[in-house]
C-alpha atoms as a PDB file:
ATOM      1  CA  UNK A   1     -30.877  36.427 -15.580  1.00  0.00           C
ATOM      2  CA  UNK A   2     -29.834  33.142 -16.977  1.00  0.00           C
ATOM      3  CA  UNK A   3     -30.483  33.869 -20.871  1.00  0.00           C
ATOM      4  CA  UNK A   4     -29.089  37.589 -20.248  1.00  0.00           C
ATOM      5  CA  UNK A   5     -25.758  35.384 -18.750  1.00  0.00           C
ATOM      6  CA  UNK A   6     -25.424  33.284 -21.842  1.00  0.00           C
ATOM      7  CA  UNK A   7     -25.886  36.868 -23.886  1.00  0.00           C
ATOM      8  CA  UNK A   8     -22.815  38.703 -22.550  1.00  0.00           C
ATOM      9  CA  UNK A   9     -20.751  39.375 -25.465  1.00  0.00           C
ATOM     10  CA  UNK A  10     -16.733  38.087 -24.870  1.00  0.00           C
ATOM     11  CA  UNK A  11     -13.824  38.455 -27.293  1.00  0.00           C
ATOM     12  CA  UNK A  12     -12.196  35.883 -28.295  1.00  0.00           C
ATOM     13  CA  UNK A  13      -8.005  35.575 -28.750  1.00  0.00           C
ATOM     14  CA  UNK A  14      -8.540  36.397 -32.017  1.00  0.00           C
ATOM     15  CA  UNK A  15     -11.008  38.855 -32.165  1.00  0.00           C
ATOM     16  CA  UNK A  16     -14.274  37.360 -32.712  1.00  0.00           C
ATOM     17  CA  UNK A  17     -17.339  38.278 -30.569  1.00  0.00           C
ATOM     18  CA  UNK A  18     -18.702  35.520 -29.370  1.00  0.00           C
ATOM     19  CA  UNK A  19     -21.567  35.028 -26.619  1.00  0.00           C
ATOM     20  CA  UNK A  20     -21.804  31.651 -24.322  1.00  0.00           C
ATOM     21  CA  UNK A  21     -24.710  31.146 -26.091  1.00  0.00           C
ATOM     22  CA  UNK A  22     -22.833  30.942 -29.496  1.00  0.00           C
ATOM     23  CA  UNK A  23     -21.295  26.698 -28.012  1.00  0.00           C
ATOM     24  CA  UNK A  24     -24.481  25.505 -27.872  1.00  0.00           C
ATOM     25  CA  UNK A  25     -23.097  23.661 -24.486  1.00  0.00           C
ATOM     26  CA  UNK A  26     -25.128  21.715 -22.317  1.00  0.00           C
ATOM     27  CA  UNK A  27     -22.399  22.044 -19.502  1.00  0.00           C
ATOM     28  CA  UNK A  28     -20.265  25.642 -20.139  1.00  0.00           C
ATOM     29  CA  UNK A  29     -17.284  25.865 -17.769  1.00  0.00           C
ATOM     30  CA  UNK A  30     -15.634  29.091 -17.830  1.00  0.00           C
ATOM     31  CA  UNK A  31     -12.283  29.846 -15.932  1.00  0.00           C
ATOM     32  CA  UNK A  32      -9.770  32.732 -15.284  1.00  0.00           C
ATOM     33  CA  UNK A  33      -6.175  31.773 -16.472  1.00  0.00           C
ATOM     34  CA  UNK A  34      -2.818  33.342 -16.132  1.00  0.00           C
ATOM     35  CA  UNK A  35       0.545  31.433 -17.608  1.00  0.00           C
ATOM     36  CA  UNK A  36       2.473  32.556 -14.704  1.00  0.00           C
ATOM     37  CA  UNK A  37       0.814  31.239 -11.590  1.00  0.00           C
ATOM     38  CA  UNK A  38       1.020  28.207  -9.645  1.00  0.00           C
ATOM     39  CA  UNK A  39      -1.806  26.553 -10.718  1.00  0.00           C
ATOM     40  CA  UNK A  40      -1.099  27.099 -14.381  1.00  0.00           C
ATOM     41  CA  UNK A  41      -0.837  23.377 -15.026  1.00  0.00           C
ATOM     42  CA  UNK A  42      -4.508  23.127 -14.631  1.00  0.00           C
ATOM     43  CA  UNK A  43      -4.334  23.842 -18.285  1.00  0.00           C
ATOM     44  CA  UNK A  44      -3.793  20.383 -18.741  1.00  0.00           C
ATOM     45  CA  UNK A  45      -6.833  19.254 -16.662  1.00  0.00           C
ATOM     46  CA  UNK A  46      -9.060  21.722 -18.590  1.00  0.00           C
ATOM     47  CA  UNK A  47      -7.541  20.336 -21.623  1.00  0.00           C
ATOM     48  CA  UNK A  48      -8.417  17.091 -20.848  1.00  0.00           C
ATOM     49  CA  UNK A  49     -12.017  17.618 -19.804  1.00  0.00           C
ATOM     50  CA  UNK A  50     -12.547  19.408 -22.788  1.00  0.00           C
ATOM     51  CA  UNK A  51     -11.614  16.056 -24.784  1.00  0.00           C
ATOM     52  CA  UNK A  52     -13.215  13.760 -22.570  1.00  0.00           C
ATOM     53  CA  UNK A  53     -16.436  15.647 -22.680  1.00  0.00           C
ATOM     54  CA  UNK A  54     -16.704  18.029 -25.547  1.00  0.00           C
ATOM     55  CA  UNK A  55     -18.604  15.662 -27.685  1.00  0.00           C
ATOM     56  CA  UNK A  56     -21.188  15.196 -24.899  1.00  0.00           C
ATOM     57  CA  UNK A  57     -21.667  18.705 -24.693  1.00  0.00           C
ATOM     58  CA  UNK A  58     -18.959  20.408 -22.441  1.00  0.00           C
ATOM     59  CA  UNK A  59     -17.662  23.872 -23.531  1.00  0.00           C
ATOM     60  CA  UNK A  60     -14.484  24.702 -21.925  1.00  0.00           C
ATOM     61  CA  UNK A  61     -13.789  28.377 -22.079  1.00  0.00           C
ATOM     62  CA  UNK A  62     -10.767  30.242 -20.574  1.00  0.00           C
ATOM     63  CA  UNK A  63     -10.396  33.996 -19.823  1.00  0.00           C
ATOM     64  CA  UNK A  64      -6.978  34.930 -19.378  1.00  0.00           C
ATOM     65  CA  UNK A  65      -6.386  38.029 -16.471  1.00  0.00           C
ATOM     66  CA  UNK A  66      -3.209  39.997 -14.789  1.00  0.00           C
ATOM     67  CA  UNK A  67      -5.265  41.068 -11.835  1.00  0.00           C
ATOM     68  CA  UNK A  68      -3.408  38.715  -9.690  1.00  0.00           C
ATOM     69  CA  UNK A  69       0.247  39.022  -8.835  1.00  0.00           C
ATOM     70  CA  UNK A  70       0.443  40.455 -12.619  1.00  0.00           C
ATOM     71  CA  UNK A  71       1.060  36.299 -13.665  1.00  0.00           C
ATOM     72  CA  UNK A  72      -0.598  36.792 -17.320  1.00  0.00           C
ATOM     73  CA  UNK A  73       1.285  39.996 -18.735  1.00  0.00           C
ATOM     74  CA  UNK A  74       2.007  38.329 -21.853  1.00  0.00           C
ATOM     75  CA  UNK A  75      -0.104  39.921 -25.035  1.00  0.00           C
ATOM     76  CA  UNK A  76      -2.936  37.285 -26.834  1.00  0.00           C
ATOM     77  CA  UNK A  77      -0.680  36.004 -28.882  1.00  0.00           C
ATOM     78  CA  UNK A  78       1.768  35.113 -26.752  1.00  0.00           C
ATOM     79  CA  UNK A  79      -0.832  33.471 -24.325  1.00  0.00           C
ATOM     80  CA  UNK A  80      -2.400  32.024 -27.071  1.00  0.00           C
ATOM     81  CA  UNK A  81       1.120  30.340 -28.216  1.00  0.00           C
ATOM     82  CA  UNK A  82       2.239  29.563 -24.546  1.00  0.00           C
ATOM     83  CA  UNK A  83      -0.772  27.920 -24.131  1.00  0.00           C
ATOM     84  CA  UNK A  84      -0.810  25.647 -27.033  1.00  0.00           C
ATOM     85  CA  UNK A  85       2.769  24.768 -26.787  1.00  0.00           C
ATOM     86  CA  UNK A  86       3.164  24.349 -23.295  1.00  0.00           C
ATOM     87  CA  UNK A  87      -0.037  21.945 -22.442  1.00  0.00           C
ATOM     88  CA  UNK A  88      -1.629  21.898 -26.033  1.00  0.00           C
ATOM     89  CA  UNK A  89      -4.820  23.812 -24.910  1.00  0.00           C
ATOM     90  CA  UNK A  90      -6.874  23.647 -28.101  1.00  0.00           C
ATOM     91  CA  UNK A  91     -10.372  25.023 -25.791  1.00  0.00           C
ATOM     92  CA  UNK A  92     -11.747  28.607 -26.676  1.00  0.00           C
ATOM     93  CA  UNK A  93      -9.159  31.247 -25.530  1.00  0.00           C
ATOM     94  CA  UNK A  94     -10.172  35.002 -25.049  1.00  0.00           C
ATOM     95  CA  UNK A  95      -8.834  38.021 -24.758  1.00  0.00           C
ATOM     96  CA  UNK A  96      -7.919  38.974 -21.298  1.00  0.00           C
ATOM     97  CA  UNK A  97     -10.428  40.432 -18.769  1.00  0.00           C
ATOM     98  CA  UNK A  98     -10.345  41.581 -15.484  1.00  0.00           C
ATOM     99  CA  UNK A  99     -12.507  39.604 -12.710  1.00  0.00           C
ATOM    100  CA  UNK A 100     -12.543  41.927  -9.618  1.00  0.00           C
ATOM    101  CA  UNK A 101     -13.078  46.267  -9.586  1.00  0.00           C
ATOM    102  CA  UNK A 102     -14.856  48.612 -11.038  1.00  0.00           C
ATOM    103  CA  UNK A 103     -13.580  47.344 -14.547  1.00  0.00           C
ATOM    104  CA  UNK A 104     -14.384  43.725 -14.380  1.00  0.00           C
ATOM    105  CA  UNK A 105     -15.922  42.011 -17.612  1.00  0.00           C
ATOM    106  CA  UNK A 106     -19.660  41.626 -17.275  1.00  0.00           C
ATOM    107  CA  UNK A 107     -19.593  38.188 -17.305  1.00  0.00           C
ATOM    108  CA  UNK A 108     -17.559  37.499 -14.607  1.00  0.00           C
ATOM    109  CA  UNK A 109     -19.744  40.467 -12.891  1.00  0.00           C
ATOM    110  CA  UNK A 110     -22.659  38.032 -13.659  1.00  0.00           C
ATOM    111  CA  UNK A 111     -21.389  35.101 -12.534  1.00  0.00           C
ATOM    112  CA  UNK A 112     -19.497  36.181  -8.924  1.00  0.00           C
ATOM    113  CA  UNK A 113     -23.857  37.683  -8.577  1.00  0.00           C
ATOM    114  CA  UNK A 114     -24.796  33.610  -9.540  1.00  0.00           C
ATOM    115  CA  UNK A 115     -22.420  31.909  -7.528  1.00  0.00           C
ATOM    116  CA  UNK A 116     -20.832  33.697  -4.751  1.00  0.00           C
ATOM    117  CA  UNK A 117     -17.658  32.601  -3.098  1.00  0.00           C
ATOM    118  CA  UNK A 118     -17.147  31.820   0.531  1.00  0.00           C
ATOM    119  CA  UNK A 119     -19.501  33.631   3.316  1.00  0.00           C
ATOM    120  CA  UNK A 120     -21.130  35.010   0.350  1.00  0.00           C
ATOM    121  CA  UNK A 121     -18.149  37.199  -1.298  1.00  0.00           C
ATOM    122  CA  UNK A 122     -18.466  38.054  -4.737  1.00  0.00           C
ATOM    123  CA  UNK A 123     -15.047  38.646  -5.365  1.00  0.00           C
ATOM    124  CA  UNK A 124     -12.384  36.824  -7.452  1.00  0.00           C
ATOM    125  CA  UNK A 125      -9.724  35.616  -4.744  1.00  0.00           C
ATOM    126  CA  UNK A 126      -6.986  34.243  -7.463  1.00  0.00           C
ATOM    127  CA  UNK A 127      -6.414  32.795 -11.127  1.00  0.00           C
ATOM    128  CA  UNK A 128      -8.210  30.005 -11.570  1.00  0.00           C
ATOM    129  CA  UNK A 129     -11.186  30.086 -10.439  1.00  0.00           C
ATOM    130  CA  UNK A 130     -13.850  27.902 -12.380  1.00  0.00           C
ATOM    131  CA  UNK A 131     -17.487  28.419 -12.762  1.00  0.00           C
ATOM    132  CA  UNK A 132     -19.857  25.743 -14.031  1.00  0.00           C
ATOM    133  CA  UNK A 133     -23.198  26.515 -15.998  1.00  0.00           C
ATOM    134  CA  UNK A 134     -25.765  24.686 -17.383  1.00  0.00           C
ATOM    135  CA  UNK A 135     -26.595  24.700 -20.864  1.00  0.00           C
ATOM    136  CA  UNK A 136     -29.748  27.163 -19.962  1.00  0.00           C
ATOM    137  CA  UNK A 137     -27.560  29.331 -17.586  1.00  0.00           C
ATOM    138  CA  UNK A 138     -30.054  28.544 -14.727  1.00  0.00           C
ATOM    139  CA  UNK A 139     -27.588  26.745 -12.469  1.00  0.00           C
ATOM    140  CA  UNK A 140     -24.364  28.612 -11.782  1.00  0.00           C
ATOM    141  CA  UNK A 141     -21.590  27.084  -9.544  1.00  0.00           C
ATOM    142  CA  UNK A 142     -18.164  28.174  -8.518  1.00  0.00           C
ATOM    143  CA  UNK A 143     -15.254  25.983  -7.917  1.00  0.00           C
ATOM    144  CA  UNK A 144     -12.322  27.224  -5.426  1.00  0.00           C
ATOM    145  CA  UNK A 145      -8.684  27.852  -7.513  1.00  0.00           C
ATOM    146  CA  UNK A 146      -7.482  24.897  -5.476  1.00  0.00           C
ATOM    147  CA  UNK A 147     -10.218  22.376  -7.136  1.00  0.00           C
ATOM    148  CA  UNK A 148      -8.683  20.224  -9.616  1.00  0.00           C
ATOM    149  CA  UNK A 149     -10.225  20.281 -13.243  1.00  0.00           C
ATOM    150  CA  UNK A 150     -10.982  16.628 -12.915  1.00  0.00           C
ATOM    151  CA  UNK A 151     -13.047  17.219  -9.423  1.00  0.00           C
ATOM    152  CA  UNK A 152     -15.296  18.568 -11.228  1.00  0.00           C
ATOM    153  CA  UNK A 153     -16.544  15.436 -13.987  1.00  0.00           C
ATOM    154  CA  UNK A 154     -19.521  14.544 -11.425  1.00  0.00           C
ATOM    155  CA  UNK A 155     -20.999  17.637 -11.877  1.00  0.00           C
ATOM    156  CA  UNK A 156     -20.215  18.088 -15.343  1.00  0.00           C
ATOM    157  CA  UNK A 157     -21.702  14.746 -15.817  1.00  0.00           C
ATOM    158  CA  UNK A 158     -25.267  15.781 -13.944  1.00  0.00           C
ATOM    159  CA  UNK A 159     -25.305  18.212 -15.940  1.00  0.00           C
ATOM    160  CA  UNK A 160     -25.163  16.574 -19.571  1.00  0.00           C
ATOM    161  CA  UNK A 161     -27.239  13.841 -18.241  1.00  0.00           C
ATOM    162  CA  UNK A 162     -29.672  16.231 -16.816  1.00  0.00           C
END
């Protein structure tokens, strides 16, 4: 499972098909956004774990969706621009997904099958939810939308040092 995980092709903001794989990461956090929501500042968290750690290895990757309370309904550009203007995200962007149903990207299929949520659900409760891979896609964990991007440096840290 974990090489097929780092396999899954995504699209990027701007078109590109790209696979985890494709970073090279030795930590790969990947996270469903929406520019609407409460949490949406998070962005700047994410932001600044991606500085802090992306020349240690840390891929930052964010998934934009509108499956919850329709908070991302902008286009890619426009969540592309809002992002960069509004908390200067400069992390890999792609194109929206959907995280829950029958029409759920397979990666986010994959990794709600790696790292269930509470009592063993495997669905996506809201935006912001963050999953944390090693660089081998053996080790899956998921992070509640409440965690705070900078909760998670311990185990971002294990996992470059590792």
């Amino acid at each position: 499972m974990s090489q097929q995980l780092l396999d899954i092709p995504c699209t990027t903001i701007t078109g590109e098909q790209k696979r985890l794989s494709d970073f090279g990461g030795k930590a790969i956090l990947v996270v469903n956004t929406a520019s609407q929501c409460g949490y949406t500042p998070q962005y700047q968290g994410l932001e600044a774990l991606w500085k802090q750690y992306r020349d240690k290895g840390l891929v930052v990757l964010g998934f934009p969706c509108n499956q919850f309370g329709k908070q991302e309904p902008g286009d890619e550009q426009a969540i592309g621009s809002f992002c960069e203007l509004n908390f200067g995200v400069t992390f890999p962007l792609f194109r929206k997904v959907e995280v829950n149903g029958s029409d759920a990207h397979p990666l986010f299929v994959a990794l709600k099958r790696q790292a269930p949520g509470f009592l063993g659900t495997q669905r996506i409760k809201w935006n912001f939810t963050k999953f944390l891979i090693s660089g081998d896609g053996r080790s899956v964990s998921r992070y509640a939308t409440t965690t705070k991007p900078q909760a998670l440096q311990a185990a971002i840290e294990a996992l470059l040092d590792g």
